[in-house]
N, C-alpha and C. Protein backbone atom coordinates (compact mmCIF):
# COMPACT_ATOMS: atom_id res chain seq x y z
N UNK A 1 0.19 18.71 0.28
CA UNK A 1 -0.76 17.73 0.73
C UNK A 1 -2.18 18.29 0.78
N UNK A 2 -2.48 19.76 0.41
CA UNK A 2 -3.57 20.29 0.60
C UNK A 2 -4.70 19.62 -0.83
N UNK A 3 -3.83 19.05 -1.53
CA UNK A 3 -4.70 18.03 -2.64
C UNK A 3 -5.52 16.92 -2.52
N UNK A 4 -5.04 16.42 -0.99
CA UNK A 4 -5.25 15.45 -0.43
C UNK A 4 -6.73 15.47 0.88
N UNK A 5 -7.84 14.58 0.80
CA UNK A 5 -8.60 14.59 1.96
C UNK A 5 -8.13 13.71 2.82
N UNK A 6 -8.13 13.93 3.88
CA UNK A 6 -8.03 13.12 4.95
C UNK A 6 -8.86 12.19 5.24
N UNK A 7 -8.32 11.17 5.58
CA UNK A 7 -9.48 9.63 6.55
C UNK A 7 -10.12 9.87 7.07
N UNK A 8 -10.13 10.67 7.92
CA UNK A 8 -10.92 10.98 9.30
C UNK A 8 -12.38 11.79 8.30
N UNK A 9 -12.21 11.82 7.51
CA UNK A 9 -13.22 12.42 6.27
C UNK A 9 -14.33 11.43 5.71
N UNK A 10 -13.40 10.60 5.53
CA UNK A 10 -13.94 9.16 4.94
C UNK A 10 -15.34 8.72 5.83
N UNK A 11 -16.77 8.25 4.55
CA UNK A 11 -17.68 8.32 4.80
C UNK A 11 -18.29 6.87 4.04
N UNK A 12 -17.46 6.24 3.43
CA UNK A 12 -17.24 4.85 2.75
C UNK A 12 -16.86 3.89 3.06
N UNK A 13 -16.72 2.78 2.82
CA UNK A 13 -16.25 1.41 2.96
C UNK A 13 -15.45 1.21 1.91
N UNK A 14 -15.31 1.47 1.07
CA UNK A 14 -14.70 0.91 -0.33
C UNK A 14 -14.18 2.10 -1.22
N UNK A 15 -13.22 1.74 -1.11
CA UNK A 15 -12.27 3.02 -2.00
C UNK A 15 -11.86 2.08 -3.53
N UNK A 16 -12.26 2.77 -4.68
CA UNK A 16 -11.70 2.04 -5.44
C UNK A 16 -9.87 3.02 -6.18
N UNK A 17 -9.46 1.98 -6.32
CA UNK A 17 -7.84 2.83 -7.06
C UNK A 17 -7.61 2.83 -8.40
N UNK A 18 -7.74 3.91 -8.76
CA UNK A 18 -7.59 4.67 -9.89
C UNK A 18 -6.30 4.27 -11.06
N UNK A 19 -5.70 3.73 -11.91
CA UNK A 19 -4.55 3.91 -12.93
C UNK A 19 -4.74 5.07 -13.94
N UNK A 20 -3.77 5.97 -13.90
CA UNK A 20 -3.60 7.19 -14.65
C UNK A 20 -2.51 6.56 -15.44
N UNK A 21 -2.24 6.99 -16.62
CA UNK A 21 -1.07 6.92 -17.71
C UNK A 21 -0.83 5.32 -18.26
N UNK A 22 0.20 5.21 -19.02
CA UNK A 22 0.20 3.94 -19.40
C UNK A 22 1.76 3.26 -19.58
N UNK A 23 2.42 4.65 -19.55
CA UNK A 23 3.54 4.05 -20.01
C UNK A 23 4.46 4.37 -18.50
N UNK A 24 4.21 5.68 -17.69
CA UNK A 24 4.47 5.93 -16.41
C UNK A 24 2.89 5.94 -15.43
N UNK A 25 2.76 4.96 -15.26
CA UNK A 25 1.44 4.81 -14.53
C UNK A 25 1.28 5.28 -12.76
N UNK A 26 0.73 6.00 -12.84
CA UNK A 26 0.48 6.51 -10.92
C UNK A 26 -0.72 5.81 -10.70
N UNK A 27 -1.34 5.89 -9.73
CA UNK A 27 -2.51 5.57 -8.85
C UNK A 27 -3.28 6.53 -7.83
N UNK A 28 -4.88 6.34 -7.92
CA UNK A 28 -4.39 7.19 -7.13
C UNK A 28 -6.31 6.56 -6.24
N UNK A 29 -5.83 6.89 -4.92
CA UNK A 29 -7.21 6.21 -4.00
C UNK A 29 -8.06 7.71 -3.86
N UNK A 30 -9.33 7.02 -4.34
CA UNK A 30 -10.37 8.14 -4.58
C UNK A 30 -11.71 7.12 -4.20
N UNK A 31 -13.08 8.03 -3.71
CA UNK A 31 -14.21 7.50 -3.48
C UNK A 31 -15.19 8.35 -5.11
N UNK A 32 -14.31 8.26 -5.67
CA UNK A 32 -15.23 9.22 -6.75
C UNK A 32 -15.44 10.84 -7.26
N UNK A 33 -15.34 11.04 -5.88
CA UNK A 33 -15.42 12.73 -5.70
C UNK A 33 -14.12 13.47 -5.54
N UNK A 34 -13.89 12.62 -4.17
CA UNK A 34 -12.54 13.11 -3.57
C UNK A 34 -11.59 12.25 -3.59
N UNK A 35 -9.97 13.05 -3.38
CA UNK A 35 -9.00 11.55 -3.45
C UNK A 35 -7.93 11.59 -2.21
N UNK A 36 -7.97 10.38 -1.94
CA UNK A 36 -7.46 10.08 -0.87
C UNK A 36 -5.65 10.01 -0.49
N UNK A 37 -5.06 9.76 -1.68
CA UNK A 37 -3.85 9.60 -1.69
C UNK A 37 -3.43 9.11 -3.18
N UNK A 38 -2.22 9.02 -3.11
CA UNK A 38 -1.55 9.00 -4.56
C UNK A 38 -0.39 7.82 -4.59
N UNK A 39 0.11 6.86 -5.38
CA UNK A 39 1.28 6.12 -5.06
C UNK A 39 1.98 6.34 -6.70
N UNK A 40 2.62 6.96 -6.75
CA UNK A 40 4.18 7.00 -7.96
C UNK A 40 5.50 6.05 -7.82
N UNK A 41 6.07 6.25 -9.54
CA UNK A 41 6.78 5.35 -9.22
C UNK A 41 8.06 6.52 -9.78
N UNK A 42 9.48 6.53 -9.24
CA UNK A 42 10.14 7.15 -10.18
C UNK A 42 11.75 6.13 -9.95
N UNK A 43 12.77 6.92 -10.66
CA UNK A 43 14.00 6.27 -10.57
C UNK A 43 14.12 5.24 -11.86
N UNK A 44 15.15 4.86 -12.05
CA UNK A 44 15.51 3.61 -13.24
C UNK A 44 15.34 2.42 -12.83
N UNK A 45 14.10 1.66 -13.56
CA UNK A 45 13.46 0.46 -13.10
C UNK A 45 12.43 0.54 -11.96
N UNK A 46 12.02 2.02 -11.85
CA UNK A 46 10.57 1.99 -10.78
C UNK A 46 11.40 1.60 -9.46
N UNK A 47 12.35 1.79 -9.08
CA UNK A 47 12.94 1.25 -7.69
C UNK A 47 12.33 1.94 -6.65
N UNK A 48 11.95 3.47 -6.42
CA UNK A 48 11.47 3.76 -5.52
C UNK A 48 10.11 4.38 -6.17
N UNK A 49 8.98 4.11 -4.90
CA UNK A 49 7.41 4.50 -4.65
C UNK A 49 7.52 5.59 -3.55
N UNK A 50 6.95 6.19 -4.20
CA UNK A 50 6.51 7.82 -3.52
C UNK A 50 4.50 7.62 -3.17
N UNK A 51 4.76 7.52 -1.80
CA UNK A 51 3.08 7.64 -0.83
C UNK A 51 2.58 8.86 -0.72
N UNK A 52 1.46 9.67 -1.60
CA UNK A 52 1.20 10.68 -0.96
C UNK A 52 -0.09 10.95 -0.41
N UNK A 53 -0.44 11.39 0.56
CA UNK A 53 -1.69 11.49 1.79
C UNK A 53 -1.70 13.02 2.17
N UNK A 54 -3.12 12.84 3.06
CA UNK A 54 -2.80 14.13 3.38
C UNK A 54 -2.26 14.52 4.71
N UNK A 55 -2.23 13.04 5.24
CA UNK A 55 -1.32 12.86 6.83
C UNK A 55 0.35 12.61 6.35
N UNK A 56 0.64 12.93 5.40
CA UNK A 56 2.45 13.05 5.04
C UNK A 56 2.58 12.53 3.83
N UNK A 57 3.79 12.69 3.49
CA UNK A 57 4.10 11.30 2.14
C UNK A 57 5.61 10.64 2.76
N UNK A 58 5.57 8.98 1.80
CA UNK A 58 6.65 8.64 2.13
C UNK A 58 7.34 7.84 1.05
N UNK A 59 8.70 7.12 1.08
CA UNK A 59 8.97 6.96 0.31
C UNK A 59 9.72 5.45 0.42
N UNK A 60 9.12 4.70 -0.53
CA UNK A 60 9.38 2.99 -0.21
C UNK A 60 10.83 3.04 -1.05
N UNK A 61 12.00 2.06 -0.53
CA UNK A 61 13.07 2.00 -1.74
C UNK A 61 13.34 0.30 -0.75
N UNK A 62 14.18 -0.41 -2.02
CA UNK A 62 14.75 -1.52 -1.48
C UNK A 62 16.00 -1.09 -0.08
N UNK A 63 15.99 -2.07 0.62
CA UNK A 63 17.26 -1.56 1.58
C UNK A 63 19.06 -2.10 0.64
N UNK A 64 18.95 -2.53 0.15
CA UNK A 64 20.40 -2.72 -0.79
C UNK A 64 19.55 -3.07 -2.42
N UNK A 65 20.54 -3.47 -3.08
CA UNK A 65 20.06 -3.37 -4.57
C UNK A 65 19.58 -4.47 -4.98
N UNK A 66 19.95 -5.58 -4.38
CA UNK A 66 19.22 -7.46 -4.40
C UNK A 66 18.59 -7.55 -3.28
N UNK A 67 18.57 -7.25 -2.06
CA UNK A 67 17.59 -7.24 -1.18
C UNK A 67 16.26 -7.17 -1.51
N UNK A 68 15.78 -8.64 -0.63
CA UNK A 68 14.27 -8.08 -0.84
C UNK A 68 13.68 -7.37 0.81
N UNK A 69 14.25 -6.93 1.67
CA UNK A 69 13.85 -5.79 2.52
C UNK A 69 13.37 -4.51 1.99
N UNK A 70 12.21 -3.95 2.20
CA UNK A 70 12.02 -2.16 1.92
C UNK A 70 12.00 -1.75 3.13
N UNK A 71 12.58 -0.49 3.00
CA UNK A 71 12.61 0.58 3.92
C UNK A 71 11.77 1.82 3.68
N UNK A 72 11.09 2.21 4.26
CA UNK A 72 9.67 3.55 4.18
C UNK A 72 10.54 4.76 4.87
N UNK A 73 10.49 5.79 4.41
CA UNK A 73 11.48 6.81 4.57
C UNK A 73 10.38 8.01 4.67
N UNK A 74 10.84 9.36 5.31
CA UNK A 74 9.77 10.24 4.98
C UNK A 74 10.96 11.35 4.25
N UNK A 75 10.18 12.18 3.03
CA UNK A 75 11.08 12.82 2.13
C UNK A 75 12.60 13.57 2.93
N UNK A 76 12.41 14.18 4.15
CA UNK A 76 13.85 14.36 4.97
C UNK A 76 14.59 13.02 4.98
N UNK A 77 14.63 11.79 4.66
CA UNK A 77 15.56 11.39 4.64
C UNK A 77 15.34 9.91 6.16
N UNK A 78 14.71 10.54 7.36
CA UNK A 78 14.35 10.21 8.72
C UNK A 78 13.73 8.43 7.97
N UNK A 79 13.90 7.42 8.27
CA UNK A 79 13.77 6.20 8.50
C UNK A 79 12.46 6.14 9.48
N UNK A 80 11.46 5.44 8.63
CA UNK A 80 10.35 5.27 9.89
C UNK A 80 9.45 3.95 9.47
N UNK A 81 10.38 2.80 9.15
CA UNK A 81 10.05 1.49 9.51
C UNK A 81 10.40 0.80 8.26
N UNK A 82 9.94 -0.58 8.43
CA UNK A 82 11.18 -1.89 7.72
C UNK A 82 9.52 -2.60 7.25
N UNK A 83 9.85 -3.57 6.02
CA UNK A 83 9.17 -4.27 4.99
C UNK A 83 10.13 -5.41 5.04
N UNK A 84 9.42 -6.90 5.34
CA UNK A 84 10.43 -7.70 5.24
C UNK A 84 9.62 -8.61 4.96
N UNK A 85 9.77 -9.38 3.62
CA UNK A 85 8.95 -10.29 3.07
C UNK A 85 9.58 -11.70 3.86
N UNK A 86 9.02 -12.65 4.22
CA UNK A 86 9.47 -13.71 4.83
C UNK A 86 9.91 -14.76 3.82
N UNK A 87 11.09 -15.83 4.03
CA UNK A 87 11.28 -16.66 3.15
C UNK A 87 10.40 -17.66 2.96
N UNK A 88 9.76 -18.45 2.28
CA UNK A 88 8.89 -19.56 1.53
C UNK A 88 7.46 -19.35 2.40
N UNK A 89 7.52 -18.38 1.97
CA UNK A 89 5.74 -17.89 2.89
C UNK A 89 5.01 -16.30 1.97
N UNK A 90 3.69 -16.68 2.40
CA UNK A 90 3.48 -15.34 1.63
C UNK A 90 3.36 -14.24 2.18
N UNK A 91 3.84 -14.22 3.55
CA UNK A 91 3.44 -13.20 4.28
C UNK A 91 4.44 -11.97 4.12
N UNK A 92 4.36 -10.76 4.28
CA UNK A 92 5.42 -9.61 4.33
C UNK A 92 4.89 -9.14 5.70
N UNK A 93 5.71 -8.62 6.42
CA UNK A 93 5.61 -8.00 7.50
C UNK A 93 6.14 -6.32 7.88
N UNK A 94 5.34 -5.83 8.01
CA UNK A 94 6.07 -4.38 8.56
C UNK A 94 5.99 -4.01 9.76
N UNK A 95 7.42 -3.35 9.80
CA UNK A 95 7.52 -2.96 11.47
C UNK A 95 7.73 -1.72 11.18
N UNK A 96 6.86 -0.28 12.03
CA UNK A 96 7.32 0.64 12.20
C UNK A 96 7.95 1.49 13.01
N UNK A 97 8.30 2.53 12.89
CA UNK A 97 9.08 3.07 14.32
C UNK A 97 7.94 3.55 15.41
N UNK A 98 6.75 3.41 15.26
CA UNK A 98 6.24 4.10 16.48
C UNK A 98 5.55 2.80 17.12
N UNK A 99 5.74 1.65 16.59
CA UNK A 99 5.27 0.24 17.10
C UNK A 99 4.56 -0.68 16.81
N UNK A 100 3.93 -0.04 15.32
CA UNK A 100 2.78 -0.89 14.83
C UNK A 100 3.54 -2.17 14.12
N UNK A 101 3.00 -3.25 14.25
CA UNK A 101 3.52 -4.56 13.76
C UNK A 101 2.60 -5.09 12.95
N UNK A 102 2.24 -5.13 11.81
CA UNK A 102 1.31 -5.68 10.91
C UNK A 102 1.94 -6.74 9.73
N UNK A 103 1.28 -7.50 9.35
CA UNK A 103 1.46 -8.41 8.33
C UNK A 103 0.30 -8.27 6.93
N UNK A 104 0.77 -8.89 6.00
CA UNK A 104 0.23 -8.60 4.56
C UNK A 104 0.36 -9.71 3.85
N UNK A 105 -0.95 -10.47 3.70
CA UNK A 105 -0.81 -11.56 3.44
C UNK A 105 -2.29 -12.06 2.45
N UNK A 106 -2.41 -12.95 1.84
CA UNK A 106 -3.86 -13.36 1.33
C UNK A 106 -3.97 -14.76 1.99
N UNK A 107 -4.85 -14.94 2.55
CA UNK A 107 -5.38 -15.37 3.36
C UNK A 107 -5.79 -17.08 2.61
N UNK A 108 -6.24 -17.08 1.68
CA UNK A 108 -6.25 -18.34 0.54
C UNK A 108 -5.34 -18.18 -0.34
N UNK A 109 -4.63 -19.31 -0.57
CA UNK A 109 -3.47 -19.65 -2.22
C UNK A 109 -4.57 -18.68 -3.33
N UNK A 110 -5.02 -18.55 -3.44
CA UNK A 110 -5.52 -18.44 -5.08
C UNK A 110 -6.84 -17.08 -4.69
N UNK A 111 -6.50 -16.83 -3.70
CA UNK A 111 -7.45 -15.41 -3.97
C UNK A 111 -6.61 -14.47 -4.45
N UNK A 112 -7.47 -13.07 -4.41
CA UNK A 112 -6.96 -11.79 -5.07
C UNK A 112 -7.52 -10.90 -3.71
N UNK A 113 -7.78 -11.18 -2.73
CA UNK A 113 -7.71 -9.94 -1.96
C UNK A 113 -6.33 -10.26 -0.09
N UNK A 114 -5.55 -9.63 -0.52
CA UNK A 114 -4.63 -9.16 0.24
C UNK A 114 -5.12 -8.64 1.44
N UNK A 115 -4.79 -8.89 2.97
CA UNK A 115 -5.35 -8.40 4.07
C UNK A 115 -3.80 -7.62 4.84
N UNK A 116 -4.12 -6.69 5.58
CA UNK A 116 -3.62 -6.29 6.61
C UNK A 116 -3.94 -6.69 7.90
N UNK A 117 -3.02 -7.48 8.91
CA UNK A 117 -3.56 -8.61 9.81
C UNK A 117 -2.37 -7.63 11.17
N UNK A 118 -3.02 -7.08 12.12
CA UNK A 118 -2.58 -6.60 13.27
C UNK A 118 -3.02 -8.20 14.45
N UNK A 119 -1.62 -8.28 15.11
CA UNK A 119 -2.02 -9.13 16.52
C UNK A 119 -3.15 -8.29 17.79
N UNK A 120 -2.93 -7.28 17.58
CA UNK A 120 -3.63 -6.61 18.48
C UNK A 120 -5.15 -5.99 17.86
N UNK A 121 -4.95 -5.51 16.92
CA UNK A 121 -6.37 -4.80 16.03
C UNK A 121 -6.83 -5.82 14.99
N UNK A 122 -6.22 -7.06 14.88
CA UNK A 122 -7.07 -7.90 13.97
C UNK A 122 -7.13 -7.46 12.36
N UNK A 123 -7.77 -7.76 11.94
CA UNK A 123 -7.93 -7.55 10.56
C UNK A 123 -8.17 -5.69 10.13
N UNK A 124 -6.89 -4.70 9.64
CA UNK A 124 -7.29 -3.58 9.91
C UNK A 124 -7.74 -3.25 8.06
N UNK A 125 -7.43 -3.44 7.10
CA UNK A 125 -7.58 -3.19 6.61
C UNK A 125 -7.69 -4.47 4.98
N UNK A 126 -8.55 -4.26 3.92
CA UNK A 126 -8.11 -5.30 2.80
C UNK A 126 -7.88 -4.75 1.03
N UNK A 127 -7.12 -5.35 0.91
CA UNK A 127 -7.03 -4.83 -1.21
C UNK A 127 -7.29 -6.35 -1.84
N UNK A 128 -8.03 -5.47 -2.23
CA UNK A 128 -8.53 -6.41 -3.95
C UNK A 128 -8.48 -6.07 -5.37
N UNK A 129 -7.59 -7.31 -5.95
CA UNK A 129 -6.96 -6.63 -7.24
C UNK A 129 -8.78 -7.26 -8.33
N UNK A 130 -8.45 -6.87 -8.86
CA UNK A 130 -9.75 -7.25 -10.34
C UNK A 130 -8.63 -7.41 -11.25
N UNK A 131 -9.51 -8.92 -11.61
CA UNK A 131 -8.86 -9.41 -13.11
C UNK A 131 -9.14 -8.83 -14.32
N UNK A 132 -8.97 -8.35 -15.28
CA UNK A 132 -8.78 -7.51 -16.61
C UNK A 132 -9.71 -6.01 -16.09
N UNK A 133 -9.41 -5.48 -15.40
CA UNK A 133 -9.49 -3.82 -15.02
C UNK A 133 -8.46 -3.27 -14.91
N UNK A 134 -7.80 -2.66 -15.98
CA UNK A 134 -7.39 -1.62 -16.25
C UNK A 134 -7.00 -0.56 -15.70
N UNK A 135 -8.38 0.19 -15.74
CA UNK A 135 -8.26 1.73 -15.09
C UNK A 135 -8.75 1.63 -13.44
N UNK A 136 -9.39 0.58 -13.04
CA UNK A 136 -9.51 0.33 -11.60
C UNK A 136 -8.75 -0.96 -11.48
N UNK A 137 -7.89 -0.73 -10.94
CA UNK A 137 -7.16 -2.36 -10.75
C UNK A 137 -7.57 -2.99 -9.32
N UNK A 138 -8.07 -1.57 -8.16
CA UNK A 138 -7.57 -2.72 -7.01
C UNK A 138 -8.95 -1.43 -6.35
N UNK A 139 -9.39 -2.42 -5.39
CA UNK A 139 -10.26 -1.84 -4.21
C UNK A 139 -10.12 -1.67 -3.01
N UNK A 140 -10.12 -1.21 -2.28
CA UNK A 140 -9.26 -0.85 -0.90
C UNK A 140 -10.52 -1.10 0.11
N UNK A 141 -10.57 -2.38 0.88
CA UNK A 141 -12.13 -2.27 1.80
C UNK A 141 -11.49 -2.11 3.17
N UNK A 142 -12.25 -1.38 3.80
CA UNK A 142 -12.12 -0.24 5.30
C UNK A 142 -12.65 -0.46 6.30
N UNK A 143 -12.77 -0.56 7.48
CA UNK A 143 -13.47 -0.98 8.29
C UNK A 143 -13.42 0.33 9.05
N UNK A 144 -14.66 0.85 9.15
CA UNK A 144 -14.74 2.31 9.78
C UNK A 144 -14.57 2.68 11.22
N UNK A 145 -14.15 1.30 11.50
CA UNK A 145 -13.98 1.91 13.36
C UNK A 145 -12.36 1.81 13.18
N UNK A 146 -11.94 0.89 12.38
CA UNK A 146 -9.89 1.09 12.39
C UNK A 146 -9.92 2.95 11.60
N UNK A 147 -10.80 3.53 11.21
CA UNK A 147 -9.79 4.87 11.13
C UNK A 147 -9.51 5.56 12.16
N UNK A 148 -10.46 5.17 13.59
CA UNK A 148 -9.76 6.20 14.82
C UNK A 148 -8.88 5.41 15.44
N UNK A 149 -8.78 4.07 15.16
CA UNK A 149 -7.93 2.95 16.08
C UNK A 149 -6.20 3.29 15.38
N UNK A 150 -6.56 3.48 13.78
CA UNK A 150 -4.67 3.06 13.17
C UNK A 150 -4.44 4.40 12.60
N UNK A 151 -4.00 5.46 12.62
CA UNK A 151 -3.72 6.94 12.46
C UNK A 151 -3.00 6.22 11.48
N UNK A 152 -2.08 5.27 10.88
CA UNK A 152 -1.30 4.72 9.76
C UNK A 152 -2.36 4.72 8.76
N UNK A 153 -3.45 4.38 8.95
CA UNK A 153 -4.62 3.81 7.69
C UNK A 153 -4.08 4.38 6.50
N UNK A 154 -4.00 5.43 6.07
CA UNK A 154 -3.43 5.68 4.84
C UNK A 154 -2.45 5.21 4.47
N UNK A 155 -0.87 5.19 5.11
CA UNK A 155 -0.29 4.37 4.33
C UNK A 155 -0.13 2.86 4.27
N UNK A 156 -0.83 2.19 5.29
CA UNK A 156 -1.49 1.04 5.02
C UNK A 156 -1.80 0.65 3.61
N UNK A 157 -3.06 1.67 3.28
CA UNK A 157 -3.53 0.93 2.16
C UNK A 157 -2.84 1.99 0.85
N UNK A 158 -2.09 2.81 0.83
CA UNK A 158 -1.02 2.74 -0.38
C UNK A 158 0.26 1.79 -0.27
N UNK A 159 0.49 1.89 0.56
CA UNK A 159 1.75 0.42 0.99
C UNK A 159 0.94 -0.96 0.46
N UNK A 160 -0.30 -1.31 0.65
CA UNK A 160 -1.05 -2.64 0.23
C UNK A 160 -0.84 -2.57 -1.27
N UNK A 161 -1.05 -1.63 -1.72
CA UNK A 161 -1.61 -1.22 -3.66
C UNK A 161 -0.31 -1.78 -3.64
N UNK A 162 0.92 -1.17 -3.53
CA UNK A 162 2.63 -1.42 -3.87
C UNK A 162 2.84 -2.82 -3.84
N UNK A 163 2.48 -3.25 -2.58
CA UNK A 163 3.52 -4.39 -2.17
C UNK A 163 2.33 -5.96 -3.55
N UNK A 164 0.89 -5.29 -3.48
CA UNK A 164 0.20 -6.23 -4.85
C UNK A 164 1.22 -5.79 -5.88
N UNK A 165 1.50 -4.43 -6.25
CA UNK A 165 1.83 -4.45 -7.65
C UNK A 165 3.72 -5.33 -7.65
N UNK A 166 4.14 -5.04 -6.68
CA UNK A 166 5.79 -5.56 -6.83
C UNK A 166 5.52 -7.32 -6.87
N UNK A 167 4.26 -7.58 -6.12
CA UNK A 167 3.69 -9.53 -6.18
C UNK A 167 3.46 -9.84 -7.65
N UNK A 168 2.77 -8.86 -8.48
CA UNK A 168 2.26 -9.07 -9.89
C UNK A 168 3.33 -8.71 -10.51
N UNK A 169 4.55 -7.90 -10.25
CA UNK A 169 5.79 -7.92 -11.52
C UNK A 169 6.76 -9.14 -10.82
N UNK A 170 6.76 -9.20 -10.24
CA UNK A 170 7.71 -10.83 -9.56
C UNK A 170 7.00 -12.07 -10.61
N UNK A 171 6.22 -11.99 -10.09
CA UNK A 171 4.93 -13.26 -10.84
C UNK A 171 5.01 -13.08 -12.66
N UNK A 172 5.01 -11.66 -12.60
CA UNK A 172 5.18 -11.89 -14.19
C UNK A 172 6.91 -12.10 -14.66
N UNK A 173 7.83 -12.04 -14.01
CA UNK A 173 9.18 -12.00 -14.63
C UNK A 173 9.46 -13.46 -14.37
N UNK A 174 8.92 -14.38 -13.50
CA UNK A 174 9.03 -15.48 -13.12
C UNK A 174 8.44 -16.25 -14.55
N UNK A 175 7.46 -16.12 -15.00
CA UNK A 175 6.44 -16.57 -15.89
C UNK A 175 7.64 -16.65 -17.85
């Protein structure tokens, strides 16, 4: 993780996210200079996402093989919270083990920016995908007083990048 800068570093509002490769594509959140974290995909059919930060990494997988529940794992194996997309709604919700309860949702039918919505901290974090960008697909906007409020902030917004990209391959297999 020593590849990694930390949040508490962060001197920006707007992180833009990076696409490396084309045929195995990573990501990776950078302000230009420095980079913030990394999201991979590995396994047969991209099933599990690997988070890496410099506050830990973790690892998203479905909870059964048709399930649409994810489970966030840290590489020991240890379980440390649940992804549960709601039925005929757009919201996904995560619960973690130390208590944070957040939702992930876009806020209008037909926008492109995705929010992180806390009952208690309000709006902590947002992603925005861009239409025909490529090598920047998505922007990560920050609100600089949630980095001392949500010690999660990082995987917040690599969990946001994921849960857009698994919305855009649903949307396209549907199509």
């Amino acid at each position: 993780m020593d590849q990694f800068r930390g949040f508490d570093l962060l001197r920006v509002q707007e992180l833009p996210v990076l696409r490396h490769g084309f045929w195995r594509p990573w990501y990776e959140l950078t302000d230009g200079q420095f980079s913030y974290g990394k999201l991979t995909y590995t396994g047969a059919l991209k099933r599990n996402c690997i988070l890496e930060t410099a506050s830990g990494s973790w690892i998203i997988r479905r909870k059964s093989w048709a399930g649409r529940k994810l489970i966030i794992e840290q590489p020991d194996g240890m379980e440390t919270g649940l992804i549960t997309p709601e039925i005929w709604s757009r919201k996904i919700t995560l619960e973690l083990n130390n208590g944070l309860t957040a939702t992930f949702y876009n806020k209008k039918i037909l926008a492109r920016t995705y929010t992180w919505l806390s009952e208690q901290l309000g709006d902590i974090l947002s992603v925005e995908s861009k239409i025909w960008s490529r090598k920047q697909p998505f922007i990560i906007k920050i609100d600089p007083d949630m980095i001392k409020k949500v010690p999660e902030l990082p995987l917040l917004a690599l969990l946001g990048i994921n849960l857009v990209l698994l919305k855009q391959a649903e949307a396209a297999a549907t199509s």
